[in-house]
N, C-alpha and C. Protein backbone atom coordinates (compact mmCIF):
# COMPACT_ATOMS: atom_id res chain seq x y z
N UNK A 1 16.93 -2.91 -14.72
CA UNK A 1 17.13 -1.77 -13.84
C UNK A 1 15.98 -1.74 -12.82
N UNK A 2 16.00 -1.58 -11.61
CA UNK A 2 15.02 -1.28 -10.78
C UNK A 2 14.48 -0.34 -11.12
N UNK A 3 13.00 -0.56 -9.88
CA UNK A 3 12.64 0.53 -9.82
C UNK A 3 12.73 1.67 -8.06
N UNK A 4 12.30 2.91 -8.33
CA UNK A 4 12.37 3.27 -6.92
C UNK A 4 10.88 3.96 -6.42
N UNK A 5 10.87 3.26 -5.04
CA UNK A 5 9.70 3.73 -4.74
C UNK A 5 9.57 4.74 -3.90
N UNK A 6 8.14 5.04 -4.04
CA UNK A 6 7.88 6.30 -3.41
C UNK A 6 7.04 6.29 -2.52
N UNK A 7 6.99 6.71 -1.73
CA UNK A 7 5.45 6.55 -0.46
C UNK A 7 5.10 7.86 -0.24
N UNK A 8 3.77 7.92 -0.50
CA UNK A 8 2.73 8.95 -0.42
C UNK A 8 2.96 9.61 1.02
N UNK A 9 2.73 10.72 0.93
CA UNK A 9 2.52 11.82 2.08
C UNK A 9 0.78 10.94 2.73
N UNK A 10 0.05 10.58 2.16
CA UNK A 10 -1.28 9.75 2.64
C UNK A 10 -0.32 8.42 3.19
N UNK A 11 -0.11 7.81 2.61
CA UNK A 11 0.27 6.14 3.05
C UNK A 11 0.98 6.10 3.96
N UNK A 12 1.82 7.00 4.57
CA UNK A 12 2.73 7.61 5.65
C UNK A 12 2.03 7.42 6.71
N UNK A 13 0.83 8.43 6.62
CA UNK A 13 0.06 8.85 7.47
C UNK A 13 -0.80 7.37 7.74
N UNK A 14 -0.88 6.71 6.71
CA UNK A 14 -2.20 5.68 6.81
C UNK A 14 -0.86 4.39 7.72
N UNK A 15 0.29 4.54 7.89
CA UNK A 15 1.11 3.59 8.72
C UNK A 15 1.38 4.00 10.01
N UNK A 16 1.29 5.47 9.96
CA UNK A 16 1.63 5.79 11.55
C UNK A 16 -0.01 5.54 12.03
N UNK A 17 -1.03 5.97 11.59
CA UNK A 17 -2.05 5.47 12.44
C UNK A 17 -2.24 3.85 12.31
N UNK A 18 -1.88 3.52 11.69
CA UNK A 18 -1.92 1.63 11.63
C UNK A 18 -1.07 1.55 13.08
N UNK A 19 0.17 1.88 13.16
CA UNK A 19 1.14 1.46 14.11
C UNK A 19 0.46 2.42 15.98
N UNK A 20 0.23 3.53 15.49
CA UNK A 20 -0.70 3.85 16.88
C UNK A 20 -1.51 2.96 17.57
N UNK A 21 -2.42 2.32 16.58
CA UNK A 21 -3.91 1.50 16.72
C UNK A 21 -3.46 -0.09 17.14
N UNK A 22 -2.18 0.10 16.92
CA UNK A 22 -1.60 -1.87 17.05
C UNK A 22 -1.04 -0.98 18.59
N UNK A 23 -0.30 -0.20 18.50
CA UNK A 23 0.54 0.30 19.75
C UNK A 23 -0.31 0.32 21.13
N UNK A 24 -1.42 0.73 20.68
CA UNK A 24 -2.57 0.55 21.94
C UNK A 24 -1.67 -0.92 22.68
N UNK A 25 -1.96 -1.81 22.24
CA UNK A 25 -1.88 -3.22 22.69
C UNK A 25 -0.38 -3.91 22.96
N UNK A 26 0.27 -3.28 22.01
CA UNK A 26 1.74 -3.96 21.88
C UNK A 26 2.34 -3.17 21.21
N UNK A 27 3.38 -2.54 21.63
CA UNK A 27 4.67 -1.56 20.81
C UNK A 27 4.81 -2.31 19.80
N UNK A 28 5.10 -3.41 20.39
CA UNK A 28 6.68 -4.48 19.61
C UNK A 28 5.65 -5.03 18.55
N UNK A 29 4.51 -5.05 18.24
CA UNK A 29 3.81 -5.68 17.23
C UNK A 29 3.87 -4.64 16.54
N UNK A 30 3.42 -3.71 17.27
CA UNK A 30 3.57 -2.03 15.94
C UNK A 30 4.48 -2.37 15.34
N UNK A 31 6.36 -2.43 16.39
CA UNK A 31 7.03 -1.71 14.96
C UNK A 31 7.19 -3.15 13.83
N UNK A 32 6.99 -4.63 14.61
CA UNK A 32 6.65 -5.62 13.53
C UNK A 32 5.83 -5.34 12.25
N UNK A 33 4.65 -4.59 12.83
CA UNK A 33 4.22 -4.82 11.56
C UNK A 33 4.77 -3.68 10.35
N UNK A 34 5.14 -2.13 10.66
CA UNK A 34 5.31 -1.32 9.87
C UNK A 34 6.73 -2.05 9.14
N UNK A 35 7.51 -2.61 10.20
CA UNK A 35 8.86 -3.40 9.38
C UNK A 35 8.59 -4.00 8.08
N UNK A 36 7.12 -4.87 8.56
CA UNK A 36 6.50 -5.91 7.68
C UNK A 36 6.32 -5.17 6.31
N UNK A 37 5.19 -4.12 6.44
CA UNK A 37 4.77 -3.50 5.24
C UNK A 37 6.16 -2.90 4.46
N UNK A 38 7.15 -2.03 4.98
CA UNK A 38 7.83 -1.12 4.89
C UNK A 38 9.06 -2.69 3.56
N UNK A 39 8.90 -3.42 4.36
CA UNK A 39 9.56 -4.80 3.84
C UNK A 39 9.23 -5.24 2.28
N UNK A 40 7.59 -5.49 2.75
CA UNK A 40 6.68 -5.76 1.60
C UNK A 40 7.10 -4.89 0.13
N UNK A 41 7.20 -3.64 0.47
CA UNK A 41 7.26 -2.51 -0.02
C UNK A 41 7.87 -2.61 -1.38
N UNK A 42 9.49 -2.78 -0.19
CA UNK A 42 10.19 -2.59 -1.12
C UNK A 42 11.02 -3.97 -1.90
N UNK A 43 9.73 -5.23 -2.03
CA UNK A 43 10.21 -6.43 -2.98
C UNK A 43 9.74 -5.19 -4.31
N UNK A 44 8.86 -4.38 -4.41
CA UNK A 44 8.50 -3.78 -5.59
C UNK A 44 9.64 -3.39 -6.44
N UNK A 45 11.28 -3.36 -5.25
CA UNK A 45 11.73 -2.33 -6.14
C UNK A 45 12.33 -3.43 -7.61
N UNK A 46 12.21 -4.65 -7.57
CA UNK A 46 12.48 -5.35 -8.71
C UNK A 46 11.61 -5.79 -9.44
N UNK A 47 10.20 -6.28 -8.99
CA UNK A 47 9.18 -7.03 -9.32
C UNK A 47 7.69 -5.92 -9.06
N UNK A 48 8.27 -4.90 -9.77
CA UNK A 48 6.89 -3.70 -9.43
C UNK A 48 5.64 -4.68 -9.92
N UNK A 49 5.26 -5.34 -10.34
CA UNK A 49 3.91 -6.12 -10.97
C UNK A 49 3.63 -7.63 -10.39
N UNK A 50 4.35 -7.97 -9.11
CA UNK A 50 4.27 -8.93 -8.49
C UNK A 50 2.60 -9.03 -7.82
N UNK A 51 2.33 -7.80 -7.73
CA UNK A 51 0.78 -7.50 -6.47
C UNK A 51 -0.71 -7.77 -7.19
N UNK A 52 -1.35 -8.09 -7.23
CA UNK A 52 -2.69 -7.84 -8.26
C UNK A 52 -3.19 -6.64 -8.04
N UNK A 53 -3.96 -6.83 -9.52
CA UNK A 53 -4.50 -5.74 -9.91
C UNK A 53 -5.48 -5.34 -9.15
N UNK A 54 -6.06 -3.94 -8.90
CA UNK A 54 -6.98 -3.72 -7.54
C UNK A 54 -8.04 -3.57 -8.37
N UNK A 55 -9.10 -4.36 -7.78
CA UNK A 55 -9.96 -5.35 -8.50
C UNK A 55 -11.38 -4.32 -8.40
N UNK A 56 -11.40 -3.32 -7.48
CA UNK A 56 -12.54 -2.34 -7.68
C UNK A 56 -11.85 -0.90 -8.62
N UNK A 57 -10.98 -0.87 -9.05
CA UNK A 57 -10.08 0.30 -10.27
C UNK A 57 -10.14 -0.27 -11.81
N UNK A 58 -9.65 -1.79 -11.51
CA UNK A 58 -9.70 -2.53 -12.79
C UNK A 58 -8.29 -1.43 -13.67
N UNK A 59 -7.23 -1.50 -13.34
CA UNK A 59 -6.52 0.15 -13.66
C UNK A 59 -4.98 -1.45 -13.79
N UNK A 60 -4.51 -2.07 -14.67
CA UNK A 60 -2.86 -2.84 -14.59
C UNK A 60 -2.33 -1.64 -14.09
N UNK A 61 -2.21 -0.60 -13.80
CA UNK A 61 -0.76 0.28 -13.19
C UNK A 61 -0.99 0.53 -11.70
N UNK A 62 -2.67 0.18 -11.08
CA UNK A 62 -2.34 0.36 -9.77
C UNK A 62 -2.85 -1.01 -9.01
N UNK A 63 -2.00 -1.45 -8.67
CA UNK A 63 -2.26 -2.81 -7.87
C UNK A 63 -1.97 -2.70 -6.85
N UNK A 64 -2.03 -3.94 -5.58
CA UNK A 64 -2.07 -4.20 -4.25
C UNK A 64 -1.02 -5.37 -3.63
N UNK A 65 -0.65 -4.71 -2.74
CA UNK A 65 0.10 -6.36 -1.51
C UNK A 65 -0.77 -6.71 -0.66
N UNK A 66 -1.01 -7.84 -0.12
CA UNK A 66 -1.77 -7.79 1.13
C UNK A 66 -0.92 -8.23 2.03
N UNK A 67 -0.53 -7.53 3.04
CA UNK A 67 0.70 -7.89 4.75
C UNK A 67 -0.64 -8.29 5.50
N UNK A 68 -0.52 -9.15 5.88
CA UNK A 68 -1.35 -9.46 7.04
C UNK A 68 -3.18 -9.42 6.23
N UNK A 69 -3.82 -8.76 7.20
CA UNK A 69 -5.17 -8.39 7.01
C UNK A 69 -5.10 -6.68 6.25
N UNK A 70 -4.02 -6.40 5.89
CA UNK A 70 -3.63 -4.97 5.15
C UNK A 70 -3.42 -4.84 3.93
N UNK A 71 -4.11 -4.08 3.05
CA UNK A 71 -3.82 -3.79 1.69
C UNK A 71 -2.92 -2.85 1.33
N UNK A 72 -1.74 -2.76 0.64
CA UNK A 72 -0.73 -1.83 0.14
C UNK A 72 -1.36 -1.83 -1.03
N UNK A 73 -1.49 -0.83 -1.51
CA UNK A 73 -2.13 0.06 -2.62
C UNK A 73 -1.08 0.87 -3.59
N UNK A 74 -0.80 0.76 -4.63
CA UNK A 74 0.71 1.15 -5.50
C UNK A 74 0.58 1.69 -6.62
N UNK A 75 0.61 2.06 -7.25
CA UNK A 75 0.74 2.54 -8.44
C UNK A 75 2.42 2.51 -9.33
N UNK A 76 2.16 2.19 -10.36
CA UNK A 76 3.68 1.77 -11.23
C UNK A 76 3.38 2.85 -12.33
N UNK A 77 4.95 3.58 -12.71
CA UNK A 77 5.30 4.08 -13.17
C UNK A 77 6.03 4.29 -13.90
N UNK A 78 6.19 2.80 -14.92
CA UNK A 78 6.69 2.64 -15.95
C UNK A 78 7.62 3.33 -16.66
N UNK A 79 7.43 4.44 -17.03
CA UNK A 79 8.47 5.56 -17.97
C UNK A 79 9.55 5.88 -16.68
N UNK A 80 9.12 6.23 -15.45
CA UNK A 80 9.92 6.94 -14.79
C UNK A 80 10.77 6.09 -14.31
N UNK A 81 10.19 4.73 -14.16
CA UNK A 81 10.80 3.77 -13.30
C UNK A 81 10.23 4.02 -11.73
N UNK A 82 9.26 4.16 -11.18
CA UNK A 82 8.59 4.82 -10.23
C UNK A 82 7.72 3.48 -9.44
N UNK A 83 7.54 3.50 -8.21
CA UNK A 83 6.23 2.48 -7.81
C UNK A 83 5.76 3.56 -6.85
N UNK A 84 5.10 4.18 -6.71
CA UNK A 84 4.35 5.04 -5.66
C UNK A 84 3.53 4.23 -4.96
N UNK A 85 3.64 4.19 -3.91
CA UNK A 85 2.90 3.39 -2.55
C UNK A 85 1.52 5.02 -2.16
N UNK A 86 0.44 4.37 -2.57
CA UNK A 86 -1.07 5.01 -2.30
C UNK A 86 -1.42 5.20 -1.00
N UNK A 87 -1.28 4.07 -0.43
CA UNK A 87 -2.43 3.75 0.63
C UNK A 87 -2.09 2.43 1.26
N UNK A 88 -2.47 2.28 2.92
CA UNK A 88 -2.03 1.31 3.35
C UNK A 88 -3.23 1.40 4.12
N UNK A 89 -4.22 0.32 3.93
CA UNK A 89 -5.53 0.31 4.45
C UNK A 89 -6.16 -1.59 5.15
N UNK A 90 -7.32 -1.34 5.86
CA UNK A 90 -7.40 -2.62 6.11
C UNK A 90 -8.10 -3.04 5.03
N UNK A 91 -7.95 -4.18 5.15
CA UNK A 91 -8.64 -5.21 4.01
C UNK A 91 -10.02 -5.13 3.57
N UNK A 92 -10.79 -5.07 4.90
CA UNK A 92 -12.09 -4.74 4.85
C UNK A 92 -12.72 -3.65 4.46
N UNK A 93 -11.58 -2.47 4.36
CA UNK A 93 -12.32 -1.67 4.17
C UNK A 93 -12.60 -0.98 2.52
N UNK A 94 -13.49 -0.68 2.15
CA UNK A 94 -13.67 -0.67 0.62
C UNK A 94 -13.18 1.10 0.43
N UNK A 95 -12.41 0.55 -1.16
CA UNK A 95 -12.09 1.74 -1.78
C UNK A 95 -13.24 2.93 -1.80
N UNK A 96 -14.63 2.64 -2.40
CA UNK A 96 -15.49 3.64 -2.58
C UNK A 96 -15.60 4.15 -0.99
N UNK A 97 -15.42 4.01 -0.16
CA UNK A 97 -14.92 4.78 1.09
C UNK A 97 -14.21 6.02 1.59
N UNK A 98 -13.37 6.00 0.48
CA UNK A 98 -12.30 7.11 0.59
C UNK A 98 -12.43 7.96 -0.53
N UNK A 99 -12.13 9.19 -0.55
CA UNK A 99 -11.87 10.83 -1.77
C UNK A 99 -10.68 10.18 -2.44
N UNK A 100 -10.15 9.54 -2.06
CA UNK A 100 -8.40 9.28 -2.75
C UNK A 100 -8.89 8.60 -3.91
N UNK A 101 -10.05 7.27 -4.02
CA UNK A 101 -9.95 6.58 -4.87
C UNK A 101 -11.57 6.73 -5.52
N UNK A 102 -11.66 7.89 -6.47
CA UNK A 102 -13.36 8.02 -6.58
C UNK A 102 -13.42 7.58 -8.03
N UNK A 103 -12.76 6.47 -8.65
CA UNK A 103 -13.14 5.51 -9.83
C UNK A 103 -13.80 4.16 -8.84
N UNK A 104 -13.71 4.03 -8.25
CA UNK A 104 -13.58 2.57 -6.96
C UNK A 104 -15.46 2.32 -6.90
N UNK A 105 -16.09 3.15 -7.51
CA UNK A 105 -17.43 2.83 -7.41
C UNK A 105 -17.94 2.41 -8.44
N UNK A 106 -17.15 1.47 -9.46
CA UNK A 106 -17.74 0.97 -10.54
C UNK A 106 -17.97 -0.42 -10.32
């Protein structure tokens, strides 16, 4: 049985400013790339454990895609059948950075 995913009221937000910040330069790469992620997304809905584990949480239920130079950030939800999409961030930038993820400093 699949699963179904969910995207955060944050990760929403963390794609429309991704697609603003590309839009500066090129529409048509914007909506490429949100296609891309939005794509990425949803291979989860069969293979929720395809992504690795996010390696500053150390947590098997919340792992990562990387699209491009971009980290998709997920969480699996096993009982419910659930993949909640976290966060859609650049690569570079580190978890202990953000309020969302304050285990990320171990």
């Amino acid at each position: 049985m699949d699963y179904v995913i969910v995207w955060s009221e944050v990760a929403l937000d963390d794609i429309d400013a991704l697609a603003e910040y590309i839009a500066r330069d090129s529409v048509f790469y914007a909506q490429q790339m949100v296609a891309t992620v939005m794509a990425s997304a949803d291979t989860l809905i069969s293979q929720p454990t395809r992504g690795r584990v996010v390696p500053e949480l150390n947590d098997t239920s919340i792992r990562e895609l990387f699209v491009y130079s971009y980290r998709v950030l997920y969480e699996i939800y096993k009982n419910e059948r659930e993949v909640h999409i976290l966060a859609v961030l650049h690569g570079k930038r580190l978890l202990s950075s953000l309020d969302r993820f304050p285990d990320s400093n171990q």
